[in-house]
N, C-alpha and C. Protein backbone atom coordinates (compact mmCIF):
# COMPACT_ATOMS: atom_id res chain seq x y z
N UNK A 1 -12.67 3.21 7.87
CA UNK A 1 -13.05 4.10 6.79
C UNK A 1 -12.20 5.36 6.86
N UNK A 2 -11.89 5.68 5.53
CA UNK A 2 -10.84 6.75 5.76
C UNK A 2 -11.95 8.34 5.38
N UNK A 3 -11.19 9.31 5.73
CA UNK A 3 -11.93 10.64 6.06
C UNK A 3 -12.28 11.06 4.27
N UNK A 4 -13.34 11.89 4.05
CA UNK A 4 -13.80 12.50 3.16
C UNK A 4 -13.30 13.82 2.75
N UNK A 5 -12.52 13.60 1.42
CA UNK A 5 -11.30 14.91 1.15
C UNK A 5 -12.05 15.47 -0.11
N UNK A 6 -13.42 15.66 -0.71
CA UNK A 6 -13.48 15.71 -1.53
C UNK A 6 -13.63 17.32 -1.61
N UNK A 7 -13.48 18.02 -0.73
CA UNK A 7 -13.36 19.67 -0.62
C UNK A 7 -12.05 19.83 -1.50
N UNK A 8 -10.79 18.67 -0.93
CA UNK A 8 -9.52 19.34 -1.68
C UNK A 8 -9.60 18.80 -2.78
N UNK A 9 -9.90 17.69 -3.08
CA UNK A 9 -10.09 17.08 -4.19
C UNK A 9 -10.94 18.05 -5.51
N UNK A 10 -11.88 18.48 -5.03
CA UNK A 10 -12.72 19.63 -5.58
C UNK A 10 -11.73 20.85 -6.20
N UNK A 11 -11.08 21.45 -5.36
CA UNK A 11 -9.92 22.37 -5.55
C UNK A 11 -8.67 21.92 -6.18
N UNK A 12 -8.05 20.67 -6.37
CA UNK A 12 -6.69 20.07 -6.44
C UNK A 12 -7.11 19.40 -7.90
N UNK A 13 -7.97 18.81 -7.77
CA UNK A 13 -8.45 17.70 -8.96
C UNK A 13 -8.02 16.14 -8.45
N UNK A 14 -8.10 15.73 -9.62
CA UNK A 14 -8.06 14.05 -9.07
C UNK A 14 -6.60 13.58 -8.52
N UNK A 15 -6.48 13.00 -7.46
CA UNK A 15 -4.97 12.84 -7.13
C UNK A 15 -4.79 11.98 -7.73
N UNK A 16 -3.10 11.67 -8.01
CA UNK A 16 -2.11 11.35 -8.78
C UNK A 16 -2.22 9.61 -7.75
N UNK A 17 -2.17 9.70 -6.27
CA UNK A 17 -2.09 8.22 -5.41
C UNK A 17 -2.65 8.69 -4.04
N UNK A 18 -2.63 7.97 -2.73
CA UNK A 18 -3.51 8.37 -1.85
C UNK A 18 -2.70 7.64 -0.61
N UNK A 19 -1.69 8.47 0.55
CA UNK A 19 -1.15 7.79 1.32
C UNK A 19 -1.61 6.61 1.91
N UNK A 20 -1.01 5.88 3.04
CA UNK A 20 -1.63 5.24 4.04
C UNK A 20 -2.64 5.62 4.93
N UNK A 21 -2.64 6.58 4.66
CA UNK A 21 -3.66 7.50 6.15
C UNK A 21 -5.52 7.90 4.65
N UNK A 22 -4.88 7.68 4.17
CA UNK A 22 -6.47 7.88 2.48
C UNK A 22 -6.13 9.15 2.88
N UNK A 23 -4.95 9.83 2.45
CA UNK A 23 -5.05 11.62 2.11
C UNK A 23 -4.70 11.41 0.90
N UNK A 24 -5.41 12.00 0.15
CA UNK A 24 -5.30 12.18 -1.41
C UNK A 24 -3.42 13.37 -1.27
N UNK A 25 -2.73 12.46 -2.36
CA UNK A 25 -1.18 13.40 -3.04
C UNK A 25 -1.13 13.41 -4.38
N UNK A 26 -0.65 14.32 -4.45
CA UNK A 26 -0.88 15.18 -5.84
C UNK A 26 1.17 15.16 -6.02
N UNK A 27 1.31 14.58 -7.24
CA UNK A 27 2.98 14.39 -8.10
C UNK A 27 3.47 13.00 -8.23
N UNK A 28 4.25 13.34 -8.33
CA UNK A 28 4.92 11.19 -8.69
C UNK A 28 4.90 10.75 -7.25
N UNK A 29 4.99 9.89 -6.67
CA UNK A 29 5.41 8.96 -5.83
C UNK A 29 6.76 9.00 -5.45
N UNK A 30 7.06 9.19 -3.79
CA UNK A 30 8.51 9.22 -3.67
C UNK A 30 8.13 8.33 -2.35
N UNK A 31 9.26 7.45 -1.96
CA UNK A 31 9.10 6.69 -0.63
C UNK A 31 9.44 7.82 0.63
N UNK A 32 9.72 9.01 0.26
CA UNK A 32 10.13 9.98 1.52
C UNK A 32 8.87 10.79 1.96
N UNK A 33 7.71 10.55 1.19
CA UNK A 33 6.43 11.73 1.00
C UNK A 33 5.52 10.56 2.25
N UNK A 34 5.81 9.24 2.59
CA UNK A 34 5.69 8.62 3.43
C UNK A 34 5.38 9.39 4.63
N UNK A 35 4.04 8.95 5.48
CA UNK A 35 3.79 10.01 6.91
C UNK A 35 4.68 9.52 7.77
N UNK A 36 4.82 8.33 7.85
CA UNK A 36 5.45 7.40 8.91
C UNK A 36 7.28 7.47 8.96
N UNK A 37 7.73 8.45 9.31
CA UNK A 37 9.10 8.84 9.42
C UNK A 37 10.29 7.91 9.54
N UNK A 38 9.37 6.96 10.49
CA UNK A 38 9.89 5.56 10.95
C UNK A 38 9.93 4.48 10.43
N UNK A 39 9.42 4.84 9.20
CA UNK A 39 9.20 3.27 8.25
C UNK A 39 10.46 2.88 7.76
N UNK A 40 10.79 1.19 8.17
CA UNK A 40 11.52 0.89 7.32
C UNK A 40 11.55 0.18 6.01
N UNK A 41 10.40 0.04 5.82
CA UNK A 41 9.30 -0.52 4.52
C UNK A 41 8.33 0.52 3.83
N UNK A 42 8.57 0.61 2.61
CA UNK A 42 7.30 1.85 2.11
C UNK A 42 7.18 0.74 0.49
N UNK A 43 5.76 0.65 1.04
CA UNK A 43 5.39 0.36 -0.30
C UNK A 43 4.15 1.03 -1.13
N UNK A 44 4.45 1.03 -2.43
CA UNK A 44 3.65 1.47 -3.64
C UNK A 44 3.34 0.44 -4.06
N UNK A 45 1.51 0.71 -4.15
CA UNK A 45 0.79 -0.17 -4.80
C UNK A 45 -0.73 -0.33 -5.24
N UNK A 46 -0.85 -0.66 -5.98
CA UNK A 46 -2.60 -0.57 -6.81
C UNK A 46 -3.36 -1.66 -6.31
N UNK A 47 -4.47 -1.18 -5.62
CA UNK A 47 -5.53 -1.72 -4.78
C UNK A 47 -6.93 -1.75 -5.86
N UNK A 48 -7.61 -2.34 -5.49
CA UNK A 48 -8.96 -2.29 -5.79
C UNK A 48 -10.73 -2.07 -5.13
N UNK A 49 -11.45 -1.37 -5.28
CA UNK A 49 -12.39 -0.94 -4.10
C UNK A 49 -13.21 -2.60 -4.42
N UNK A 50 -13.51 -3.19 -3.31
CA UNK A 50 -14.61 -4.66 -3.57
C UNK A 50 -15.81 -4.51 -3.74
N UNK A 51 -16.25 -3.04 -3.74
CA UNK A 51 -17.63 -2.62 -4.30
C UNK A 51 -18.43 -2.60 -5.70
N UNK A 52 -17.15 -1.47 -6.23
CA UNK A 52 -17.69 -0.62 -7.70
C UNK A 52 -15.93 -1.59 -8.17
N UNK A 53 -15.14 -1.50 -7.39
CA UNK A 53 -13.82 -2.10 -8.51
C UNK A 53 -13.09 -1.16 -9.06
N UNK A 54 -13.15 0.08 -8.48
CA UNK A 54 -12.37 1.39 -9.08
C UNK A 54 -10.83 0.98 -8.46
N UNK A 55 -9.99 1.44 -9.27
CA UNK A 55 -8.43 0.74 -8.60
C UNK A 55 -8.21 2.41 -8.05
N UNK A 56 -7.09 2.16 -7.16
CA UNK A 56 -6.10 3.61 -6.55
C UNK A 56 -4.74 2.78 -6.48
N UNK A 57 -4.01 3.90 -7.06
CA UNK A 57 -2.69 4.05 -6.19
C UNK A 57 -2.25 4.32 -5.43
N UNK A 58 -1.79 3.39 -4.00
CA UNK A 58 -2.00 3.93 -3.03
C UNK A 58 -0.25 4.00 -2.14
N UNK A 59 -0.03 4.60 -0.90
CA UNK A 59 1.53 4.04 -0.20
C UNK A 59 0.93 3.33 0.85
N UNK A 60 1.96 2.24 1.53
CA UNK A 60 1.95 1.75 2.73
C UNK A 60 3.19 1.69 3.28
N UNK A 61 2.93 1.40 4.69
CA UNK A 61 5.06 1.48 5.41
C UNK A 61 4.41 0.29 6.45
N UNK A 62 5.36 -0.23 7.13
CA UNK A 62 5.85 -0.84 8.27
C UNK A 62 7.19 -0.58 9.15
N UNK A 63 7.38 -1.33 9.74
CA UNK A 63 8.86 -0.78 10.56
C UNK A 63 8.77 -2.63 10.87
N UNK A 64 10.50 -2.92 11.13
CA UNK A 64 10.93 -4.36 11.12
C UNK A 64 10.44 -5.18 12.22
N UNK A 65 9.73 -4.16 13.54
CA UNK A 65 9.39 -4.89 14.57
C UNK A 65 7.91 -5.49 14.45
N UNK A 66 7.80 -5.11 13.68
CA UNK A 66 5.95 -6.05 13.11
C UNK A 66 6.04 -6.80 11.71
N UNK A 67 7.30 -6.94 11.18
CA UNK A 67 7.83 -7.24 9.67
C UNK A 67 7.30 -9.00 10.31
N UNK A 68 7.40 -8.97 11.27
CA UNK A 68 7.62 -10.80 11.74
C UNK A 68 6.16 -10.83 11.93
N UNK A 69 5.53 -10.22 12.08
CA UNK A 69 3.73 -10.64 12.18
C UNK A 69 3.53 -10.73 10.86
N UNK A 70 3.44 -9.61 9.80
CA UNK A 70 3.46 -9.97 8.85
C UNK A 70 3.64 -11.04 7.62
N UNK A 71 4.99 -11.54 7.58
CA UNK A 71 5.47 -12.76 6.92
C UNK A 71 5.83 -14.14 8.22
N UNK A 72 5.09 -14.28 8.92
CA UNK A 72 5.51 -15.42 9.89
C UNK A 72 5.27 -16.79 9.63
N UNK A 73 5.12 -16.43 8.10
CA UNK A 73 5.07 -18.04 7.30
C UNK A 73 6.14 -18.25 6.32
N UNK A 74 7.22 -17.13 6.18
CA UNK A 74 8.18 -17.27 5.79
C UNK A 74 9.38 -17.19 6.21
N UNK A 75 10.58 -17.72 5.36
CA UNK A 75 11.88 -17.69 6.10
C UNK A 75 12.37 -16.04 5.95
N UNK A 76 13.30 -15.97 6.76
CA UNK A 76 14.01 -14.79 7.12
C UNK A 76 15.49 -14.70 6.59
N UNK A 77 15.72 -13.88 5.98
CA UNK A 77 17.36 -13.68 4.95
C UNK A 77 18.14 -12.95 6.25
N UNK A 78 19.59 -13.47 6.00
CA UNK A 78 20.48 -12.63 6.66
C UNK A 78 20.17 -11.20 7.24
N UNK A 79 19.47 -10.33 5.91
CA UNK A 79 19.37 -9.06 5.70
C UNK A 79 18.79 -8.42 6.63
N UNK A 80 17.81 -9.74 7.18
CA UNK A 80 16.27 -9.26 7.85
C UNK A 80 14.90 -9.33 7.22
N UNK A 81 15.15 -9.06 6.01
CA UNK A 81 14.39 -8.93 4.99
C UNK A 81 13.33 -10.44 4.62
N UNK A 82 12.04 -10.78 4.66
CA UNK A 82 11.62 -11.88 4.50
C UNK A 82 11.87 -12.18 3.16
N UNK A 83 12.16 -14.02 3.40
CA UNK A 83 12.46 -14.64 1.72
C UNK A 83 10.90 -15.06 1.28
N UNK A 84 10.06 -14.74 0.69
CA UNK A 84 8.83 -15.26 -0.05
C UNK A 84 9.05 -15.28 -1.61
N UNK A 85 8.30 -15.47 -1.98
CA UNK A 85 8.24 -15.73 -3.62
C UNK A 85 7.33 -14.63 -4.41
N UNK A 86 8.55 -14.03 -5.37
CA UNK A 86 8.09 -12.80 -6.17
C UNK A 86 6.78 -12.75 -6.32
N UNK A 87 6.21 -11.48 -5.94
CA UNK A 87 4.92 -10.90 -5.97
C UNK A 87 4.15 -11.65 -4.64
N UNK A 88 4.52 -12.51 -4.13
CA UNK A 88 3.64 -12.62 -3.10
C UNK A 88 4.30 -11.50 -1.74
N UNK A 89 3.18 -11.04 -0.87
CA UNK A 89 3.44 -10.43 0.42
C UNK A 89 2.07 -10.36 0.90
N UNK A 90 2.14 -11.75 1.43
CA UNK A 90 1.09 -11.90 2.50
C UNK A 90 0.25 -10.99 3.27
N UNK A 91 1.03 -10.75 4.35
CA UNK A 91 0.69 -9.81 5.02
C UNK A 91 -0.21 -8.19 4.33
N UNK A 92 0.73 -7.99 3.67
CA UNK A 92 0.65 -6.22 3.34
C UNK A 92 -0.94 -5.85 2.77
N UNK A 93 -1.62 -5.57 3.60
CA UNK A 93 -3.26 -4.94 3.22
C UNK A 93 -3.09 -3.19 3.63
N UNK A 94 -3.95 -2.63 2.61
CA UNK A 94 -4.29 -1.41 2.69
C UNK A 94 -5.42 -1.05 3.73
N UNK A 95 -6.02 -2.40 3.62
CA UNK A 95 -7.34 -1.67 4.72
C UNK A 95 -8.85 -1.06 3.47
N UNK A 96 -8.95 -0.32 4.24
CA UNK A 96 -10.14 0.32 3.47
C UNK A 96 -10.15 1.14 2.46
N UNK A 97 -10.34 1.47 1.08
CA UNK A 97 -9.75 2.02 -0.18
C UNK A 97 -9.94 3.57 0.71
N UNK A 98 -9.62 4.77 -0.25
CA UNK A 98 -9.65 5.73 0.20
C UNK A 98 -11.40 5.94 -0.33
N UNK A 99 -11.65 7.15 0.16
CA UNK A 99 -13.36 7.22 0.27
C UNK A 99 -13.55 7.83 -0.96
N UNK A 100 -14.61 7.32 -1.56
CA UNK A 100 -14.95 7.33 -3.32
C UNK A 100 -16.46 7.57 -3.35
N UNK A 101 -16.86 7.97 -4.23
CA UNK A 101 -18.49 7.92 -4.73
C UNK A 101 -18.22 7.19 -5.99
N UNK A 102 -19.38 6.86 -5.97
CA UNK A 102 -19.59 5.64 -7.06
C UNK A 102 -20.89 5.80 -7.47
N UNK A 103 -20.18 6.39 -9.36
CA UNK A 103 -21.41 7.09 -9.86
C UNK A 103 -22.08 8.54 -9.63
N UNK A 104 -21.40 9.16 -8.91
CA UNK A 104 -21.89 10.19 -8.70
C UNK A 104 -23.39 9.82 -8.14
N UNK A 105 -23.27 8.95 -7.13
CA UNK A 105 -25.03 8.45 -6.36
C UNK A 105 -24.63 8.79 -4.98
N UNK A 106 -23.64 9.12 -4.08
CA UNK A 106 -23.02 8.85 -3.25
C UNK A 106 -22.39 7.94 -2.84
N UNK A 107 -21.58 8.20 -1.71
CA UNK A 107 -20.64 7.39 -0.90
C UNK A 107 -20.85 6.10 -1.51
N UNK A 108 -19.70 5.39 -1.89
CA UNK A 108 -19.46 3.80 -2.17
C UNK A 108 -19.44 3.30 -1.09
N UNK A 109 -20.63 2.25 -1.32
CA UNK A 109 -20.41 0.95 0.15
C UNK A 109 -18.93 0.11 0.42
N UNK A 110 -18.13 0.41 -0.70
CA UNK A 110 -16.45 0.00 -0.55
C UNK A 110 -15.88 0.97 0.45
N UNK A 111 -16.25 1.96 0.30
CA UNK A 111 -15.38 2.60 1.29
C UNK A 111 -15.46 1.94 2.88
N UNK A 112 -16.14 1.15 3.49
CA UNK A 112 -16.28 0.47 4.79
C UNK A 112 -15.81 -1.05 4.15
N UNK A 113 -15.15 -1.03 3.21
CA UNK A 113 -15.02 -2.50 3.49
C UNK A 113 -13.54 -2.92 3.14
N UNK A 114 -13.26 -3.70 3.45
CA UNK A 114 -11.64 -4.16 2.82
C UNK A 114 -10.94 -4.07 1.55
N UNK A 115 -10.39 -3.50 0.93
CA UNK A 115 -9.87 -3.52 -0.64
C UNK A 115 -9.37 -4.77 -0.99
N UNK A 116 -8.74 -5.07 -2.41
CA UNK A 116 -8.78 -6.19 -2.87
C UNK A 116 -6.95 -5.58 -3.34
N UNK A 117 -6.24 -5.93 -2.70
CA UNK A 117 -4.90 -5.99 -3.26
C UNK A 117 -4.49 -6.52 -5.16
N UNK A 118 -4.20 -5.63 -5.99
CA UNK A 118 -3.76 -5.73 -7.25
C UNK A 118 -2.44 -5.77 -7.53
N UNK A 119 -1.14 -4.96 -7.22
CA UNK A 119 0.16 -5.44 -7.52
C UNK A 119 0.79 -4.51 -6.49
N UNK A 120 2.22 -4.53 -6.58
CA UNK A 120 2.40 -3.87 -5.92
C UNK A 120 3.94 -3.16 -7.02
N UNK A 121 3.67 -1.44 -7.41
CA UNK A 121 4.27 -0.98 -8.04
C UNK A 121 5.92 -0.84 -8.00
N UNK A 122 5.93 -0.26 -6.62
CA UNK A 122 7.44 -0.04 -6.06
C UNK A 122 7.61 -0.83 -4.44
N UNK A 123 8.72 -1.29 -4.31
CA UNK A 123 9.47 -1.86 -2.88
C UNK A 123 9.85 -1.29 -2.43
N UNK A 124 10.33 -0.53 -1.02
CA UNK A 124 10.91 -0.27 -0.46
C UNK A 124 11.49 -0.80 0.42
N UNK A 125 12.56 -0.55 0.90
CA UNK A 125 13.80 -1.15 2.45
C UNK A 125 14.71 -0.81 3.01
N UNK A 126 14.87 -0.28 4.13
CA UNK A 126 16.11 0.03 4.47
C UNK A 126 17.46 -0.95 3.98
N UNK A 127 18.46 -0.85 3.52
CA UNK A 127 19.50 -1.46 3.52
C UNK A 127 20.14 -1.58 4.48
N UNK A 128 20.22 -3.13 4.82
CA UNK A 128 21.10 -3.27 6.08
C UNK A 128 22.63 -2.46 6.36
N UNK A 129 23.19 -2.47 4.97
CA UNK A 129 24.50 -2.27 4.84
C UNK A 129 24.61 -0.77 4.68
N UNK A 130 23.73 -0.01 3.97
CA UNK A 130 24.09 1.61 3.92
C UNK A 130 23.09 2.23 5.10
N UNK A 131 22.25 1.64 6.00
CA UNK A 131 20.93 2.29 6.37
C UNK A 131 20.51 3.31 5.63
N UNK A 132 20.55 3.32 4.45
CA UNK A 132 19.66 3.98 3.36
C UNK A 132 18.07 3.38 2.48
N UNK A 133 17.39 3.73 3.03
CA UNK A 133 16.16 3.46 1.66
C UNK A 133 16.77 2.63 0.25
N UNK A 134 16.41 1.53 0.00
CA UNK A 134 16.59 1.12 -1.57
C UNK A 134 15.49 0.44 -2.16
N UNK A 135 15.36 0.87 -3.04
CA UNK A 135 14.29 -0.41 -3.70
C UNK A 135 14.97 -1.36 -4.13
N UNK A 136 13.73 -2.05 -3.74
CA UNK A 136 13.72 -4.08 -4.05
C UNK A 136 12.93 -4.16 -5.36
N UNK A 137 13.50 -4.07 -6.26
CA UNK A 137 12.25 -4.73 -7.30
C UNK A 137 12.02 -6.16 -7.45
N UNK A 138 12.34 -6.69 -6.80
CA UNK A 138 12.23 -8.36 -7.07
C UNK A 138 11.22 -8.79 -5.83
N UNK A 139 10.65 -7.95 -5.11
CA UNK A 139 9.10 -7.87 -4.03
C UNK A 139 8.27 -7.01 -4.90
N UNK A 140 7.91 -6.42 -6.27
CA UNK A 140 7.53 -5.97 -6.99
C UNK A 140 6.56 -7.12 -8.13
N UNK A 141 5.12 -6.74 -8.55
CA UNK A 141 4.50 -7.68 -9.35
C UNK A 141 3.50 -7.91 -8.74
N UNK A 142 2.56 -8.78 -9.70
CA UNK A 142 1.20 -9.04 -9.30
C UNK A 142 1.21 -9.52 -7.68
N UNK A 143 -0.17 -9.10 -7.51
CA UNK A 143 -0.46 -9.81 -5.80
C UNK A 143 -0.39 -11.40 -6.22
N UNK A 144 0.41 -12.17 -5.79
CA UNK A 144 -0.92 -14.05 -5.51
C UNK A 144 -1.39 -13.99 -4.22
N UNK A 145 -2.64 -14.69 -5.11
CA UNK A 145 -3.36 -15.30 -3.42
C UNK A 145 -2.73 -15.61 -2.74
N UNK A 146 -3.16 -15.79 -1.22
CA UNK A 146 -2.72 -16.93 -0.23
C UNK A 146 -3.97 -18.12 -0.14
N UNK A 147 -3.57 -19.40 -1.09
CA UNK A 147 -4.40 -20.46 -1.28
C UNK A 147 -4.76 -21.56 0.70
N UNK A 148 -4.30 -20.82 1.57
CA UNK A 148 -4.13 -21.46 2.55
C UNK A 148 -5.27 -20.99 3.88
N UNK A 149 -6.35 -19.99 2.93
CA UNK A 149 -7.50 -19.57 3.79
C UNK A 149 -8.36 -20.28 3.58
C-alpha cells in the first residue's frame, strides 16, 4: 500500500500521474522525472484500481538485470531488449494503485490490493547504440492477458 498524500494533494490539486513509489506529480510526463536514476526501462502507463475501477496514470522503471525475470518466456533481441508481441509485457505490474478514497466514504479497499494493468502509454530504453534513453513505441498499446494462468 502506498503512503497517503492527500495533504499535498489538498494544496496541489489533482495530479496530472503518480510515480512508482504512489507520489502524486504534477506536469506532463518525462522518463527523467523517474526516482530510479538507474533505470534502464521507464514506463508510462494507465492502471486500474480492482475495487471502485478509477484508472491513474502512473511511471514504472526496471534496470536490465531483472529485465530476464520479467520476460523469461520470451526471446531476447540482439539489443537486449525482449522480443514479445505488441502490447503484451508480461511481467510489468504496478503493484498497488496509488491510495484513493472512493466516494468520498473513505479509504478504497483497492488501495491494498493489486491494480489491473490497462495500456501502457509511453516505452522507454536505453539504446544499446547511443546509451541514451529512446522510446519504443512498438512496446506501446493495450495490456493482453497472459492466457497461460
Amino acid at each position: 500500500m502506498h503512503s497517503d498524500y492527500s495533504d499535498i494533494i489538498a494544496r496541489a490539486g489533482k495530479p496530472d500521474w503518480w510515480d512508482e513509489n504512489g507520489t502524486p506529480r504534477y506536469g506532463e510526463f518525462h522518463w527523467r522525472r523517474c526516482p530510479d536514476i538507474y533505470a534502464d526501462f521507464v514506463v508510462f502507463a494507465m492502471i486500474r484500481c480492482a475495487s471502485c475501477g478509477r484508472t491513474f496514470k502512473v511511471q514504472m522503471s526496471d534496470r536490465k538485470l531483472s529485465m530476464s525475470r520479467l520476460f523469461a518466456k520470451h526471446e531476447w533481441t540482439p539489443e537486449g531488449l525482449p522480443d514479445f508481441p505488441h502490447g503484451h509485457l508480461g511481467g510489468w505490474c504496478y503493484g498497488d494503485p496509488p491510495w484513493h478514497t472512493e466516494r468520498d466514504s473513505g479509504q478504497c479497499a483497492g488501495t491494498t490490493e493489486t491494480s489491473d494493468e490497462v495500456a501502457i502509454l509511453q516505452f522507454w530504453g536505453i539504446d544499446p547504440d547511443t546509451h541514451e534513453m529512446k522510446r519504443m513505441p512498438q512496446y506501446e498499446g493495450l495490456w493482453e492477458q497472459d492466457n497461460e494462468s
